[in-house]
N, C-alpha and C. Protein backbone atom coordinates (compact mmCIF):
# COMPACT_ATOMS: atom_id res chain seq x y z
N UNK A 1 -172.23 83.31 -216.87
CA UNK A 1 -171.74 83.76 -218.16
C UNK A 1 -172.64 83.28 -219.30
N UNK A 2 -173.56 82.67 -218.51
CA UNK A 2 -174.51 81.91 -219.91
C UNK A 2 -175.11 83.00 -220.65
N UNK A 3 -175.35 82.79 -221.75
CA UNK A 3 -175.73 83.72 -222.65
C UNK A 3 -174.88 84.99 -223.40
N UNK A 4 -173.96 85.11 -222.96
CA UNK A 4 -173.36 86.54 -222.58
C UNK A 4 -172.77 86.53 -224.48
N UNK A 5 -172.32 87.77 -225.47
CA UNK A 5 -172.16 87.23 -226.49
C UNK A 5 -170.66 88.20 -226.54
N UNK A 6 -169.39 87.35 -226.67
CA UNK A 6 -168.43 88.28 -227.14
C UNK A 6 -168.33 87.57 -228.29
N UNK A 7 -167.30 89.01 -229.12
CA UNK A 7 -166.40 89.14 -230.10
C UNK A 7 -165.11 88.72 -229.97
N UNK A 8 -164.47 87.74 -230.47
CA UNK A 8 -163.31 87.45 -230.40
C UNK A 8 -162.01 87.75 -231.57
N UNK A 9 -161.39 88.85 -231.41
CA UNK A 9 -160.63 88.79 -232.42
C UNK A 9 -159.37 88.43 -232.43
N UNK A 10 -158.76 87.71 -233.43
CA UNK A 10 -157.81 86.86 -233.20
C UNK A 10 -157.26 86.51 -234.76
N UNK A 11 -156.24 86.34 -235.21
CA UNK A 11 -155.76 86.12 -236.36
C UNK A 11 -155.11 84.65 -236.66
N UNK A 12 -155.00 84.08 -235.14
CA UNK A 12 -154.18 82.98 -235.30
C UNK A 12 -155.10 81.85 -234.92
N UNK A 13 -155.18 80.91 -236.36
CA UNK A 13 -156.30 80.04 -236.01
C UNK A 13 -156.36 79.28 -234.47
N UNK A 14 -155.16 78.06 -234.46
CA UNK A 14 -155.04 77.64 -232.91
C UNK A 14 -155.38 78.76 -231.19
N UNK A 15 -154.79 79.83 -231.51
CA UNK A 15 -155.47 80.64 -230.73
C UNK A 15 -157.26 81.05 -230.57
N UNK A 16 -157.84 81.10 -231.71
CA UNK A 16 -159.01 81.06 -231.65
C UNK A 16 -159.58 79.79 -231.04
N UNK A 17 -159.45 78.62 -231.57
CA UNK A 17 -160.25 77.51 -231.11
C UNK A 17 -160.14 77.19 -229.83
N UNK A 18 -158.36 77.53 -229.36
CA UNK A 18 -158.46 77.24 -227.89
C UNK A 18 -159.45 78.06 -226.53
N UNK A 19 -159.39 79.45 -227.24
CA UNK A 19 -160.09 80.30 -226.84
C UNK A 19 -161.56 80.23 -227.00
N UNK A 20 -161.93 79.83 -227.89
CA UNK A 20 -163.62 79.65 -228.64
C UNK A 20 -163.88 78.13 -227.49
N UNK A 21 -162.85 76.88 -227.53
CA UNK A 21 -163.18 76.00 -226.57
C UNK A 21 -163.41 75.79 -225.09
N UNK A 22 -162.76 77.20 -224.33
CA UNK A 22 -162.79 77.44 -222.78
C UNK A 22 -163.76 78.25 -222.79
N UNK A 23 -164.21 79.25 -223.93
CA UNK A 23 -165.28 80.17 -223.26
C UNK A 23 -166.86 79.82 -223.80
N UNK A 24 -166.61 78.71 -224.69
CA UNK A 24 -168.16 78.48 -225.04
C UNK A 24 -168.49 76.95 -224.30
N UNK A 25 -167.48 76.16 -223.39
CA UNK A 25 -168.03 75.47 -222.15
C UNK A 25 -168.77 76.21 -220.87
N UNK A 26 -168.18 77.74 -221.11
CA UNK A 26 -169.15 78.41 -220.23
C UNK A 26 -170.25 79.28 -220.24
N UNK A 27 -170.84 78.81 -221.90
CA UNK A 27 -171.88 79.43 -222.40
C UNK A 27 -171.89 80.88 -223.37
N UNK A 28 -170.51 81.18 -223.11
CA UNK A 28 -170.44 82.45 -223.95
C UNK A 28 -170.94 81.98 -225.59
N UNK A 29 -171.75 83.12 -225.95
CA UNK A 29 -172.02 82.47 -227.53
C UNK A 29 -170.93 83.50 -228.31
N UNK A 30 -170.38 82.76 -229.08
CA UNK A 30 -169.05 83.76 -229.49
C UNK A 30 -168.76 83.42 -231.13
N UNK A 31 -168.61 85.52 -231.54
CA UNK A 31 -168.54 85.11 -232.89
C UNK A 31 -166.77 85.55 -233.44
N UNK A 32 -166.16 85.45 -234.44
CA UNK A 32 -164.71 85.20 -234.67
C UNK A 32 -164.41 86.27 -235.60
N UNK A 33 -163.34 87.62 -235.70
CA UNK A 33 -162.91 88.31 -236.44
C UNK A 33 -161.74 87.51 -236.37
N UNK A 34 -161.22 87.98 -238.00
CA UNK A 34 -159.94 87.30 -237.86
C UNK A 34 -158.09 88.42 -237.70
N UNK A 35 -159.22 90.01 -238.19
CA UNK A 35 -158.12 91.08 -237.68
C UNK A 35 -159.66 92.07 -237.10
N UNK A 36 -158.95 93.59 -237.09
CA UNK A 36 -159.58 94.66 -236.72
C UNK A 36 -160.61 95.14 -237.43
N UNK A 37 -160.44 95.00 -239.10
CA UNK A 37 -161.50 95.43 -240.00
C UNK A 37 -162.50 94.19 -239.73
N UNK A 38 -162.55 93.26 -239.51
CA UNK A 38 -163.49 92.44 -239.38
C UNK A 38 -164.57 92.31 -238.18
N UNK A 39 -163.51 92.83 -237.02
CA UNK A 39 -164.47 93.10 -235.99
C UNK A 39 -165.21 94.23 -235.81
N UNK A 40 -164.65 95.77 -236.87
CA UNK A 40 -165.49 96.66 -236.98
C UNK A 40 -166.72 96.43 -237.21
N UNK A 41 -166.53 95.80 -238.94
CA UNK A 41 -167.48 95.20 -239.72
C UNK A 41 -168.65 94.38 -238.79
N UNK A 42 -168.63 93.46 -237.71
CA UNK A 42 -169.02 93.26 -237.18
C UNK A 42 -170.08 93.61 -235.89
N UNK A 43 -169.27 94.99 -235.39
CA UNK A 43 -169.46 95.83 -234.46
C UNK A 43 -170.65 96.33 -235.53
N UNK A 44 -170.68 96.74 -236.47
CA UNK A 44 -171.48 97.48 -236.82
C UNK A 44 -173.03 96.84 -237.24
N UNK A 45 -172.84 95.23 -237.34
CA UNK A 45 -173.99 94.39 -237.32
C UNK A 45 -174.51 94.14 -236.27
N UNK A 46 -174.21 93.90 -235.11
CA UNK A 46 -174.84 93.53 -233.70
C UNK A 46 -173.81 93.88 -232.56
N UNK A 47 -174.58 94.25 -231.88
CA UNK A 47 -174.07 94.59 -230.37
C UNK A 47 -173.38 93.24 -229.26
N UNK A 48 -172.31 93.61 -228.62
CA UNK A 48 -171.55 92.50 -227.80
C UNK A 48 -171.54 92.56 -226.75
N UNK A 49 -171.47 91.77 -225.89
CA UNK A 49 -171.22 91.89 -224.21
C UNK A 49 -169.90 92.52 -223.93
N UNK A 50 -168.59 91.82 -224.97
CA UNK A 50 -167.30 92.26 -224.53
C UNK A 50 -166.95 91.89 -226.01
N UNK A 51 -165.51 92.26 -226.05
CA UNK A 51 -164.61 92.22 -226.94
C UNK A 51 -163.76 91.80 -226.33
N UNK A 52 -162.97 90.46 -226.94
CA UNK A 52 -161.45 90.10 -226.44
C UNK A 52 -160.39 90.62 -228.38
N UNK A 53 -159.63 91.20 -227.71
CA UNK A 53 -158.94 91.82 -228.55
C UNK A 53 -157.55 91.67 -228.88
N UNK A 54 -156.85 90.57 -230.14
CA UNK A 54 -155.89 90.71 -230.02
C UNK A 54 -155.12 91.68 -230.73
N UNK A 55 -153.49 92.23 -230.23
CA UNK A 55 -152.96 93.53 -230.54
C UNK A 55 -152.13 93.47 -232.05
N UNK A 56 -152.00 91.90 -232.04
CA UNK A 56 -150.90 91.88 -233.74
C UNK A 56 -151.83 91.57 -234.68
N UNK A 57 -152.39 92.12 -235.49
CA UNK A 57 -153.12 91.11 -236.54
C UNK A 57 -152.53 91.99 -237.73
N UNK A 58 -153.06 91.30 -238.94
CA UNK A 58 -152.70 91.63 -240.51
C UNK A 58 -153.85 92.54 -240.78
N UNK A 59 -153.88 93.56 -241.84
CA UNK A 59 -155.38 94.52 -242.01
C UNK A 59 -155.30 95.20 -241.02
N UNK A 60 -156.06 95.00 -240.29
CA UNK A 60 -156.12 95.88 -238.86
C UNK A 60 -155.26 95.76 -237.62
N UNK A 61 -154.86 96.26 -236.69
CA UNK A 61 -154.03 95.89 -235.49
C UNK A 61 -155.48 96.12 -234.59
N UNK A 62 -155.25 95.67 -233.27
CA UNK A 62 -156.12 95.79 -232.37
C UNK A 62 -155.79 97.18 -231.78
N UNK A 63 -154.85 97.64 -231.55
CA UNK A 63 -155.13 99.38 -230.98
C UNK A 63 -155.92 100.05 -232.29
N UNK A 64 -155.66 99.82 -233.35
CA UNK A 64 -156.57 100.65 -234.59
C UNK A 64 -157.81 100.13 -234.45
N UNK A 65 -157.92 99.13 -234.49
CA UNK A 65 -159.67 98.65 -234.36
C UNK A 65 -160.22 99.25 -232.91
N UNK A 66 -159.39 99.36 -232.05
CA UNK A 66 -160.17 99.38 -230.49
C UNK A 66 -160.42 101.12 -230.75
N UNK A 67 -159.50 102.07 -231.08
CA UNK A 67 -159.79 103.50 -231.32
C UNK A 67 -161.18 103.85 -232.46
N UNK A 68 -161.02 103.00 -233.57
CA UNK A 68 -162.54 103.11 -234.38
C UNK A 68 -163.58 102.77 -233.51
N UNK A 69 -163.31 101.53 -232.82
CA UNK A 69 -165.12 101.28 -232.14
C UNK A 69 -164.88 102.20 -230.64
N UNK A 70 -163.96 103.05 -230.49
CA UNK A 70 -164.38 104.28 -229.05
C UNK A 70 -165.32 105.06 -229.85
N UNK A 71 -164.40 106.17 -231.25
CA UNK A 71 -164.97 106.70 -232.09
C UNK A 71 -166.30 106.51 -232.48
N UNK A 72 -166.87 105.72 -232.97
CA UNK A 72 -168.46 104.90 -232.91
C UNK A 72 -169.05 105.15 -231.83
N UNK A 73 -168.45 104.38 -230.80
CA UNK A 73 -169.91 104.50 -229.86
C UNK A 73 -169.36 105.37 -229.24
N UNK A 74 -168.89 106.75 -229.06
CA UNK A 74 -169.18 108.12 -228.98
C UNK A 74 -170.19 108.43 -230.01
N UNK A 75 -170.66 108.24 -231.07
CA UNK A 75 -171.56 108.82 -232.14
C UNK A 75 -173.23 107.77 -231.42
N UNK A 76 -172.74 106.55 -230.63
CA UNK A 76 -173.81 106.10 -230.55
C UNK A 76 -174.54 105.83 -229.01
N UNK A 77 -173.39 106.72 -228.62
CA UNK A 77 -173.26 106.51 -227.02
C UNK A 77 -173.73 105.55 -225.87
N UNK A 78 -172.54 104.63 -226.77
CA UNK A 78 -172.75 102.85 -226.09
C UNK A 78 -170.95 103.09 -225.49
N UNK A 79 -170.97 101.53 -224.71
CA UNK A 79 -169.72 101.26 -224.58
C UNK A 79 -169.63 100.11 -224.12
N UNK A 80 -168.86 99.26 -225.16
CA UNK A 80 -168.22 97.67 -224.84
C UNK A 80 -167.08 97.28 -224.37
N UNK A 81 -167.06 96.89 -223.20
CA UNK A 81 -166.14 96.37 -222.44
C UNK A 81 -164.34 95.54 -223.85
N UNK A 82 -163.62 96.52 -223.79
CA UNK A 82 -162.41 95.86 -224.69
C UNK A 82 -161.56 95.22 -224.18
N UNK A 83 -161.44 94.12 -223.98
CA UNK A 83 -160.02 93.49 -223.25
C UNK A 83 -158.91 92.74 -224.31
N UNK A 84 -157.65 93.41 -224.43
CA UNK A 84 -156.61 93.06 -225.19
C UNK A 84 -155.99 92.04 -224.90
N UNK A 85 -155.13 91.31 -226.03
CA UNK A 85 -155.18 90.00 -225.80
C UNK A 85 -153.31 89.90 -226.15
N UNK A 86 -152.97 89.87 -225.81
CA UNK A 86 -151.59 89.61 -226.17
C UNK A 86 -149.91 88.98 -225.63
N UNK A 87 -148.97 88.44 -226.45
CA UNK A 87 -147.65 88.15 -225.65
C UNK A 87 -147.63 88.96 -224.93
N UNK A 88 -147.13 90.29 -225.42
CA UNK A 88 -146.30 91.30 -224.91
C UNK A 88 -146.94 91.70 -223.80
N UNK A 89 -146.36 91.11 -222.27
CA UNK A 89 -146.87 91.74 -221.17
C UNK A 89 -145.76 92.82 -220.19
N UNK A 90 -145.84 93.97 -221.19
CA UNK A 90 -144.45 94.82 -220.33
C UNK A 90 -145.77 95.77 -220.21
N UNK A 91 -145.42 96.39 -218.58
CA UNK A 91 -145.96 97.45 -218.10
C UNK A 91 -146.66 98.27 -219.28
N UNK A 92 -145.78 99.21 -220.59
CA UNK A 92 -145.83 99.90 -221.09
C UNK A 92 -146.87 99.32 -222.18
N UNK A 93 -146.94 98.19 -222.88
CA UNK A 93 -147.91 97.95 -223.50
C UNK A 93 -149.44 97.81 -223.03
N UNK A 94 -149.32 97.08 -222.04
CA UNK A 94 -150.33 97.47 -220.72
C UNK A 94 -151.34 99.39 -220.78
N UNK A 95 -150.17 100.38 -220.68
CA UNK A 95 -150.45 101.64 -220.14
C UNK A 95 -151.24 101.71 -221.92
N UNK A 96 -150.79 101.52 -222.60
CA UNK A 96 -150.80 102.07 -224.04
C UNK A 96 -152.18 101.44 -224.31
N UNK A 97 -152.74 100.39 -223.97
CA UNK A 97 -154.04 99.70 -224.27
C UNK A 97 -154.98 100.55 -223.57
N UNK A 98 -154.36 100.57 -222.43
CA UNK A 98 -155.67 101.16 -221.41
C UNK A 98 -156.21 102.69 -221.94
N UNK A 99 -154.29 103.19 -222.54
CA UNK A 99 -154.92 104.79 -222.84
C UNK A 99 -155.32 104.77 -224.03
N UNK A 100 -155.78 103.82 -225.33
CA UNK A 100 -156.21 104.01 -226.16
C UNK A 100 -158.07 103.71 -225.99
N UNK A 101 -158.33 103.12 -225.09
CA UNK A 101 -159.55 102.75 -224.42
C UNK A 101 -160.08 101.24 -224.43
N UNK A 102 -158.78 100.23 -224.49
CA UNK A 102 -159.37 99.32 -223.52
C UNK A 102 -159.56 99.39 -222.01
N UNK A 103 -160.54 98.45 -221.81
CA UNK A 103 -160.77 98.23 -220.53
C UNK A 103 -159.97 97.75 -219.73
N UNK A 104 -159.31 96.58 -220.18
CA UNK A 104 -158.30 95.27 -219.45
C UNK A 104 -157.90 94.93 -220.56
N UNK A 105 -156.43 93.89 -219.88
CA UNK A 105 -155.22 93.72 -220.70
C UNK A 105 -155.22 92.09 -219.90
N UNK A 106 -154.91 91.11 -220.96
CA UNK A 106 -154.44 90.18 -220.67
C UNK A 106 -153.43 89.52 -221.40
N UNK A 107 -152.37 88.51 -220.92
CA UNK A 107 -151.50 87.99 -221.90
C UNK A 107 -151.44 87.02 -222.01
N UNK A 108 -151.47 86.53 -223.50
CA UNK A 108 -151.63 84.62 -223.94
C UNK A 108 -150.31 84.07 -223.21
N UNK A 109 -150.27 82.83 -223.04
CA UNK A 109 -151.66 81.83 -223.68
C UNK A 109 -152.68 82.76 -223.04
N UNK A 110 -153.66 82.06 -223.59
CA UNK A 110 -155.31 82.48 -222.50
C UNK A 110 -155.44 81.50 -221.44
N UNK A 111 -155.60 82.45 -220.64
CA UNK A 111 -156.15 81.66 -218.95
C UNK A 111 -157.32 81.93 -218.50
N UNK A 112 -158.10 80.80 -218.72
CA UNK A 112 -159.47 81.66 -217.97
C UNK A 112 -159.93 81.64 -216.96
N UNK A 113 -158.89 81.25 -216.01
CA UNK A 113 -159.09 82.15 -214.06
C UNK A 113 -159.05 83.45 -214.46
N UNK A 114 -157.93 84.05 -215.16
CA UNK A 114 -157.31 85.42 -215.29
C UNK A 114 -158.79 85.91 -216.22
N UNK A 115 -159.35 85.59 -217.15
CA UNK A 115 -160.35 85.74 -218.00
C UNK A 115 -161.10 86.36 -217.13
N UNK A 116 -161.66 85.24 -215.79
CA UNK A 116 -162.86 85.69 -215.04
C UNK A 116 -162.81 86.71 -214.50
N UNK A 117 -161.25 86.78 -213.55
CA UNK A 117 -161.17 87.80 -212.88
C UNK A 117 -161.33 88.79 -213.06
N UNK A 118 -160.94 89.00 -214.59
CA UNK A 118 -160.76 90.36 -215.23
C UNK A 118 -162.36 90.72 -215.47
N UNK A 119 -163.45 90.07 -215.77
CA UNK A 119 -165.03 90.01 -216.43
C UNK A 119 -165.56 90.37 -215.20
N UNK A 120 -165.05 89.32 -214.25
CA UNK A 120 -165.36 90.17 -212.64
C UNK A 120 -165.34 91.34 -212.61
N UNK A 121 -164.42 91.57 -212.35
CA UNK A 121 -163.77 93.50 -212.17
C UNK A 121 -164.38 94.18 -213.00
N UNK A 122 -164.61 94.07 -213.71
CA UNK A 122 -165.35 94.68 -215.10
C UNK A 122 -166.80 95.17 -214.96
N UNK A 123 -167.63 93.93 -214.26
CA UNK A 123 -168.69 94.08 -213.77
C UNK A 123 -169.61 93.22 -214.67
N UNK A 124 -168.90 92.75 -215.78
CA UNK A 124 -169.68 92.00 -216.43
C UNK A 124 -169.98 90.73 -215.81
N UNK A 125 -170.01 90.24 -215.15
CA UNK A 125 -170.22 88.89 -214.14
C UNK A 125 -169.96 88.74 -212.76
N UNK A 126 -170.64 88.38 -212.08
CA UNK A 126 -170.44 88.52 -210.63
C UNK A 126 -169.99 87.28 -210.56
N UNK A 127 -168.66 86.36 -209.80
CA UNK A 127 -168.36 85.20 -209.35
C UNK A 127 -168.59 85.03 -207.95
């Protein structure tokens, strides 16, 4: 995972740091939105390995931000791995991420066995 650069968006400070502290012991270099307009804003300065995406924020929600950056990179015909970040783990919020075009769905706290597995599958890292 060394090198690898995600976007982390997240609104809730303690959630960030815990998250910023498990994934940059494993080299991820990682930069911090604090809703959806920020990680656009971002998206549109430099390119990411992945996006971890959370679904409640203030300004932007993460299904609105994750539908602008599909929109985009259809115009630029890229595509970054989105994985949603959230409580709510019912089936249906699940279906609703995937069909707006995340990749993977995970639910806090953050676990990062579940992290890998999912980056595994993804293809972004071989374990």
């Amino acid at each position: 995972m060394k090198g690898l650069s995600l976007l982390l968006v997240e609104d809730n400070i303690l959630n960030q740091k815990l998250i910023f502290l498990n994934l940059t012991r494993y080299g991820f270099s990682i930069d911090v939105a604090n809703n959806g307009q920020e990680a656009l804003d971002k998206l549109q300065e430099r390119n990411y390995d992945l996006v971890l995406m959370d679904l409640m924020m203030p300004v932007m929600d993460g299904m609105e931000a994750t539908k602008r950056i599909r929109e985009m990179e259809q115009q630029r015909g890229s595509h970054t791995p989105i994985i949603g970040l959230t409580a709510n783990t019912f089936d249906a919020d699940r279906e609703k991420c995937l069909a707006i075009g995340m990749d993977d769905f995970m639910a806090k706290p953050f676990d990062i066995e579940i992290f890998n597995a999912i980056i595994s599958d993804l293809g972004i890292v071989n374990n």
